[in-house]
C-alpha atoms as a PDB file:
ATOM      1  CA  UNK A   1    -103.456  13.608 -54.193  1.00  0.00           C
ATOM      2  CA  UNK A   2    -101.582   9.933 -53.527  1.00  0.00           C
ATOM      3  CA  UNK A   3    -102.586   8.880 -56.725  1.00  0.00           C
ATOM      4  CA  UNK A   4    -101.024  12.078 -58.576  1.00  0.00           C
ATOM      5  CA  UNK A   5     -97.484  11.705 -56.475  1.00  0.00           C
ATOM      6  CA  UNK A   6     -97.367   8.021 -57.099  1.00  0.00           C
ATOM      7  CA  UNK A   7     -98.567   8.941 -60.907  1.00  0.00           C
ATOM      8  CA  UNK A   8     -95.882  11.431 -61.431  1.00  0.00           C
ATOM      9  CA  UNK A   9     -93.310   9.206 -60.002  1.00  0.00           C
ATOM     10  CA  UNK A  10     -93.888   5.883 -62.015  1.00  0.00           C
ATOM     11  CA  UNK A  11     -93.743   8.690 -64.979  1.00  0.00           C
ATOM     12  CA  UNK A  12     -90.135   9.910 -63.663  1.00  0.00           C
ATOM     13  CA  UNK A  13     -89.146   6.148 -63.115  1.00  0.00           C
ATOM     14  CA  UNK A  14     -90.016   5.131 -66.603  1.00  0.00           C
ATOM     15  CA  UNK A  15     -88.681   8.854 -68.034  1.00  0.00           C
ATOM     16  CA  UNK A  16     -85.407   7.368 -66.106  1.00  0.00           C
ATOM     17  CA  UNK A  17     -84.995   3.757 -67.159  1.00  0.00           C
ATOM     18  CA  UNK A  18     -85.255   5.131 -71.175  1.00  0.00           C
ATOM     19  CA  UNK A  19     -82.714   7.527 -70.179  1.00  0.00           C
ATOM     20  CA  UNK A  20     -80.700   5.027 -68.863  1.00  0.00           C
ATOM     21  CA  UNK A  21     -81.124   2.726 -71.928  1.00  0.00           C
ATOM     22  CA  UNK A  22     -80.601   5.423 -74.548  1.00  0.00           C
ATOM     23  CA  UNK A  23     -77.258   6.017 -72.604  1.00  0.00           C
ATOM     24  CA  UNK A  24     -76.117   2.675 -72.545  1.00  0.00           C
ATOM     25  CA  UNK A  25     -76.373   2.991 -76.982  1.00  0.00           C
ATOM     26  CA  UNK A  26     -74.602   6.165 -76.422  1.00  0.00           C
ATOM     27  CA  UNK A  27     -71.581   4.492 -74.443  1.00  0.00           C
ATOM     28  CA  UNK A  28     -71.649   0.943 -75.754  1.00  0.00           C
ATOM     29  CA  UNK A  29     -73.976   1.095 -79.222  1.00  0.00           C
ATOM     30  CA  UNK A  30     -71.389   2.631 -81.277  1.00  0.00           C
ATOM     31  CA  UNK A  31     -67.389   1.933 -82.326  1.00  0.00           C
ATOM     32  CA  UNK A  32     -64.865   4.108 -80.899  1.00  0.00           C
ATOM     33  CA  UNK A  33     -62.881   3.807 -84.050  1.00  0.00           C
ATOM     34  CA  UNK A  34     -59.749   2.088 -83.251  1.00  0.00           C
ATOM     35  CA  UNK A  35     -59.269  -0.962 -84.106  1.00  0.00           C
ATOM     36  CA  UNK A  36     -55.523  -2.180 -84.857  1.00  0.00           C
ATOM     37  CA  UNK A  37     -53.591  -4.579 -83.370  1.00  0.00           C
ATOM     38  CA  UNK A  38     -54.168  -7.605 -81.243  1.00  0.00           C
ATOM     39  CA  UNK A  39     -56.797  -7.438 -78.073  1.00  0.00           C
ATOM     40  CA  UNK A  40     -53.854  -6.248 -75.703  1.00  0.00           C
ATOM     41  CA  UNK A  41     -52.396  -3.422 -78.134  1.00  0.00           C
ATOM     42  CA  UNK A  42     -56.123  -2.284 -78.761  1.00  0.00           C
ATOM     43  CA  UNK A  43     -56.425  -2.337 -74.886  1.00  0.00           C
ATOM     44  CA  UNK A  44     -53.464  -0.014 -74.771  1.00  0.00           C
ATOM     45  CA  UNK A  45     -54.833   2.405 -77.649  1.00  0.00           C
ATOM     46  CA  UNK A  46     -58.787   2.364 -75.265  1.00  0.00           C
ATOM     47  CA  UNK A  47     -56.824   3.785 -72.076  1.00  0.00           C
ATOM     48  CA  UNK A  48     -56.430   7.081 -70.970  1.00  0.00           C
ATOM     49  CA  UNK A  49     -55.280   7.144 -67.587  1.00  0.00           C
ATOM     50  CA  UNK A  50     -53.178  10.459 -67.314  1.00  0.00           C
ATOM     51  CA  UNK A  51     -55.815  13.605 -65.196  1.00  0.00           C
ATOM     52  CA  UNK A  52     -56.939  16.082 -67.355  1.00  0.00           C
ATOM     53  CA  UNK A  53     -55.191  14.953 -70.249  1.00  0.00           C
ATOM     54  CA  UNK A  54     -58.047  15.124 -72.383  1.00  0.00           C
ATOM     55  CA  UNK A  55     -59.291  18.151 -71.187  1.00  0.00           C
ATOM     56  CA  UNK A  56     -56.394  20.008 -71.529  1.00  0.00           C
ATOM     57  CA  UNK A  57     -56.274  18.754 -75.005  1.00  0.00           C
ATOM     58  CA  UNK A  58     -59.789  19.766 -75.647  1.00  0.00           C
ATOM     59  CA  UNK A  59     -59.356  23.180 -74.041  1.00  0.00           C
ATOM     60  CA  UNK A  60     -56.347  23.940 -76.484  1.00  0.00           C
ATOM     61  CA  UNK A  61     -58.617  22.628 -79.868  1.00  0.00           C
ATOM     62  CA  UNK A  62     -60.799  25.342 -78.221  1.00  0.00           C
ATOM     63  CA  UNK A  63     -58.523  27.739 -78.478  1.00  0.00           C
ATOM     64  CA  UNK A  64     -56.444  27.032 -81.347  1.00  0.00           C
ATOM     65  CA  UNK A  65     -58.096  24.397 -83.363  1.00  0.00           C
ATOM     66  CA  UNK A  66     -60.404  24.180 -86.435  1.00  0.00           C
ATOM     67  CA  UNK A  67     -64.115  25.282 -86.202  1.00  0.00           C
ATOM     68  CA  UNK A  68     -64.770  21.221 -86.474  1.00  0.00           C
ATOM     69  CA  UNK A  69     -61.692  20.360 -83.875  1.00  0.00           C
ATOM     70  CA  UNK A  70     -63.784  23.351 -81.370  1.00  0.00           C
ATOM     71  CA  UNK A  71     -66.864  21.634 -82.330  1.00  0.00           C
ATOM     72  CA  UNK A  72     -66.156  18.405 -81.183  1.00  0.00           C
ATOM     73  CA  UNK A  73     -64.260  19.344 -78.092  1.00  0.00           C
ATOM     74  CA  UNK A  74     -67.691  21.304 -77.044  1.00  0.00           C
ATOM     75  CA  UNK A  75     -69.445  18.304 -77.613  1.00  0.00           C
ATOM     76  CA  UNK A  76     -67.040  16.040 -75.555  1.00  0.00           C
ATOM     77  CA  UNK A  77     -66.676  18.410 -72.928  1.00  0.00           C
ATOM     78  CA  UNK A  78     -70.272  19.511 -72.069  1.00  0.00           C
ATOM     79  CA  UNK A  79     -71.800  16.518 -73.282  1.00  0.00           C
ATOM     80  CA  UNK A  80     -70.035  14.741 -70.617  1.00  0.00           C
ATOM     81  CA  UNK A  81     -71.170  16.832 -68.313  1.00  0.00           C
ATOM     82  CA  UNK A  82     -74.403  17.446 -69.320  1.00  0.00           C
ATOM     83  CA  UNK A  83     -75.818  13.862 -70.277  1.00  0.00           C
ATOM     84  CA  UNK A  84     -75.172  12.955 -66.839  1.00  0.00           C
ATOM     85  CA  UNK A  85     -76.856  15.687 -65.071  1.00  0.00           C
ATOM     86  CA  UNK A  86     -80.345  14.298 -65.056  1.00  0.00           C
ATOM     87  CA  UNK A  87     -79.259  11.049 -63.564  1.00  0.00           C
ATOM     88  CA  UNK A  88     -78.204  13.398 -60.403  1.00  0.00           C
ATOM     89  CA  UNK A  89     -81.555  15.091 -60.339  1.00  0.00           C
ATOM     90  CA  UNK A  90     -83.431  12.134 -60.892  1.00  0.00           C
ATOM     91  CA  UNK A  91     -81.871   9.353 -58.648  1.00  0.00           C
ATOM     92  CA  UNK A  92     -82.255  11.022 -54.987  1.00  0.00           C
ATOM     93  CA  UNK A  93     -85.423  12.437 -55.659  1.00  0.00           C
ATOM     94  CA  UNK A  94     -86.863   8.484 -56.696  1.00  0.00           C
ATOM     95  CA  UNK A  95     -84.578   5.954 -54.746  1.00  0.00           C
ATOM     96  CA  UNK A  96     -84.397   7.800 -50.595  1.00  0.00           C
ATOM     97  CA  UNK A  97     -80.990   5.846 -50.220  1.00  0.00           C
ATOM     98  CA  UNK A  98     -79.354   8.576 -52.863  1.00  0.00           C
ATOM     99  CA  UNK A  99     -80.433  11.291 -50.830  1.00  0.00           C
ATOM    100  CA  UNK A 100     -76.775  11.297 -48.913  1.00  0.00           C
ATOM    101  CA  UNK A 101     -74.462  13.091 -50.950  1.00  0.00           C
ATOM    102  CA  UNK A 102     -71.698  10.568 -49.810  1.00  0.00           C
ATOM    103  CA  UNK A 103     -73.516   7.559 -50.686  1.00  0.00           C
ATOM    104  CA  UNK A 104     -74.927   9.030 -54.131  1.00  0.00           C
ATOM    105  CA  UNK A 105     -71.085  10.308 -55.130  1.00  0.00           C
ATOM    106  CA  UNK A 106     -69.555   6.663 -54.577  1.00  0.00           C
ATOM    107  CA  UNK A 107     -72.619   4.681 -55.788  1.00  0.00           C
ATOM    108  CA  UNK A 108     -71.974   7.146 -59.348  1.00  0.00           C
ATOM    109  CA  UNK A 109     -68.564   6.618 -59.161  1.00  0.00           C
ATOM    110  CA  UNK A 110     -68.642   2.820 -58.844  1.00  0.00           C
ATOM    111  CA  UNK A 111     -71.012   2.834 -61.592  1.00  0.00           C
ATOM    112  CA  UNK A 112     -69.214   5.250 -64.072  1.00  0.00           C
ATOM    113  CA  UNK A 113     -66.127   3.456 -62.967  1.00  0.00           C
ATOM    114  CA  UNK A 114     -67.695   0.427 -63.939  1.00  0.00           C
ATOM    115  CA  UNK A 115     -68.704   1.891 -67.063  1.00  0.00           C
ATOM    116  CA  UNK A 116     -66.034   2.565 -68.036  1.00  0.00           C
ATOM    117  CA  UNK A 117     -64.147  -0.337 -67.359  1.00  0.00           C
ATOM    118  CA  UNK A 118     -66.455  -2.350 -69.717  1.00  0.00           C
ATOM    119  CA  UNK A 119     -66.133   0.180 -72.667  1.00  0.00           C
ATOM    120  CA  UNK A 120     -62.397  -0.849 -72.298  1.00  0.00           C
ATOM    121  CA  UNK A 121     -63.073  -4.482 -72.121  1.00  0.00           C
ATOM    122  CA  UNK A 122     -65.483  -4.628 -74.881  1.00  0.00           C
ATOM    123  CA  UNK A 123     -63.669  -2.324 -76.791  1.00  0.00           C
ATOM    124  CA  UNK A 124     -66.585  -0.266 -77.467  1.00  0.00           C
ATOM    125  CA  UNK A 125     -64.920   2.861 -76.339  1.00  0.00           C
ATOM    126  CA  UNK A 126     -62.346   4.360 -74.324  1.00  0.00           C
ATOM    127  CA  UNK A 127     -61.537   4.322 -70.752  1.00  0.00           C
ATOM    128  CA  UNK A 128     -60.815   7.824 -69.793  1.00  0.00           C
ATOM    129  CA  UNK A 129     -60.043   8.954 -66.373  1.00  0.00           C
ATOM    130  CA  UNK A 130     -61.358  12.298 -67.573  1.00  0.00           C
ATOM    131  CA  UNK A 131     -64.973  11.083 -68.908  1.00  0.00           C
ATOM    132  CA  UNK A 132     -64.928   9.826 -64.883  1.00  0.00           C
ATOM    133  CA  UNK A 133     -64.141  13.447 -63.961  1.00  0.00           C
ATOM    134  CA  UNK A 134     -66.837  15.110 -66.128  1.00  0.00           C
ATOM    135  CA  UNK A 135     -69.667  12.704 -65.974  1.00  0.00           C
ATOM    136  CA  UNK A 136     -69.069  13.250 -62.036  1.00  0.00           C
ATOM    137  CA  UNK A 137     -69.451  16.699 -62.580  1.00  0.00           C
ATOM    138  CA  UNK A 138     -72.545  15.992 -63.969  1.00  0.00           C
ATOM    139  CA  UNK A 139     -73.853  13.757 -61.440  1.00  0.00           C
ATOM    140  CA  UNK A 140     -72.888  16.418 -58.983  1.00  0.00           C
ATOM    141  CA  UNK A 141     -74.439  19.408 -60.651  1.00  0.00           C
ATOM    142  CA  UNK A 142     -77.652  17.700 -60.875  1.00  0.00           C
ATOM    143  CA  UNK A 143     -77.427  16.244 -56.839  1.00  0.00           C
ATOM    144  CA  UNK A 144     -77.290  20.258 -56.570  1.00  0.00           C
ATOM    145  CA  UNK A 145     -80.381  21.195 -58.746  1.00  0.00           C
ATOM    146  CA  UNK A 146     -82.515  18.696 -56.752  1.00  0.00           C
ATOM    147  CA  UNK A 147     -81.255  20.037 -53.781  1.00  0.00           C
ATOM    148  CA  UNK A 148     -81.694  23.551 -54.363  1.00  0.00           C
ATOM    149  CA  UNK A 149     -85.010  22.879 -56.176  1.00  0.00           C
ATOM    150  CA  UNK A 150     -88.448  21.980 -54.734  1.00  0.00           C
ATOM    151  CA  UNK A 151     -89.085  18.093 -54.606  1.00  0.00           C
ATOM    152  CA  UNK A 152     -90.595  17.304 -57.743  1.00  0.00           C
ATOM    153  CA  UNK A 153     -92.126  14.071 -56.364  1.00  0.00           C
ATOM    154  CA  UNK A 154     -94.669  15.610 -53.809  1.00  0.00           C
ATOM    155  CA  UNK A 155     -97.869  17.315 -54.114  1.00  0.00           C
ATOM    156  CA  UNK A 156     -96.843  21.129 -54.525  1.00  0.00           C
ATOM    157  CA  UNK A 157    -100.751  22.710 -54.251  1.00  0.00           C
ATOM    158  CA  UNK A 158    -101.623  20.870 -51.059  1.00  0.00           C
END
């Protein structure tokens, strides 16, 4: 029965760490695209500071744009959302010190905060205030599943 839990959870830790590697490609393994200018003006062209900005601009391709401008405002939108979802099902359910929904919102924040800062730096994406907004949303729908679902680390037949 010990053996199964602590099975199951090296499983979900490992399941985890790919997750977090394949996510890393996603947000640092490819080229955002822009690329004119010296460092500073490509700094300028990787920020996106303004709330909802993007989402407002994704939420009118929705409704007005091309099938391929609604297509890729879907994918931006939910995929923001959704990608980070597992992370905040995962986390408090394998590390106890995530369990408080106060310390696991500003531990995800730092780190998508931090995130995103280096996508600016690097140049390997944008900094969005927006991709903060929806990859919390993610974080916090799956803090929700985990609390609203059984634990998925103990033994459920004993």
């Amino acid at each position: 029965m010990f053996q199964e839990t602590k099975s199951r959870r090296t499983i979900l830790k490992t399941a985890l760490y790919l997750y977090t590697l394949w996510m890393l490609w996603l947000l640092f393994g490819r080229s955002s695209g822009l690329s004119s200018g010296n460092y500073r003006e490509q700094l300028q062209q990787h920020l996106l500071l303004t709330p909802f900005q993007t989402i407002r601009n994704f939420l009118s391709s929705l409704r007005f744009g091309s099938l391929t401008q609604k297509r890729q405002a879907i994918i931006n939108l939910v995929g923001n959302v959704i990608m980070f979802v597992p992370f905040g099902y995962l986390l408090p359910g394998l590390f106890p010190k995530f369990r408080s929904f106060i310390r696991f919102f500003l531990i995800c924040l730092v780190l998508i905060c931090l995130v995103e800062f280096l996508q600016l730096v690097t140049l390997l994406g944008v900094m969005d205030v927006d991709d903060v907004i929806l990859n919390m949303a993610g974080f916090s729908i799956g803090y929700i599943a985990y609390c609203l679902l059984p634990p998925f680390t103990t033994n459920k037949t004993a």
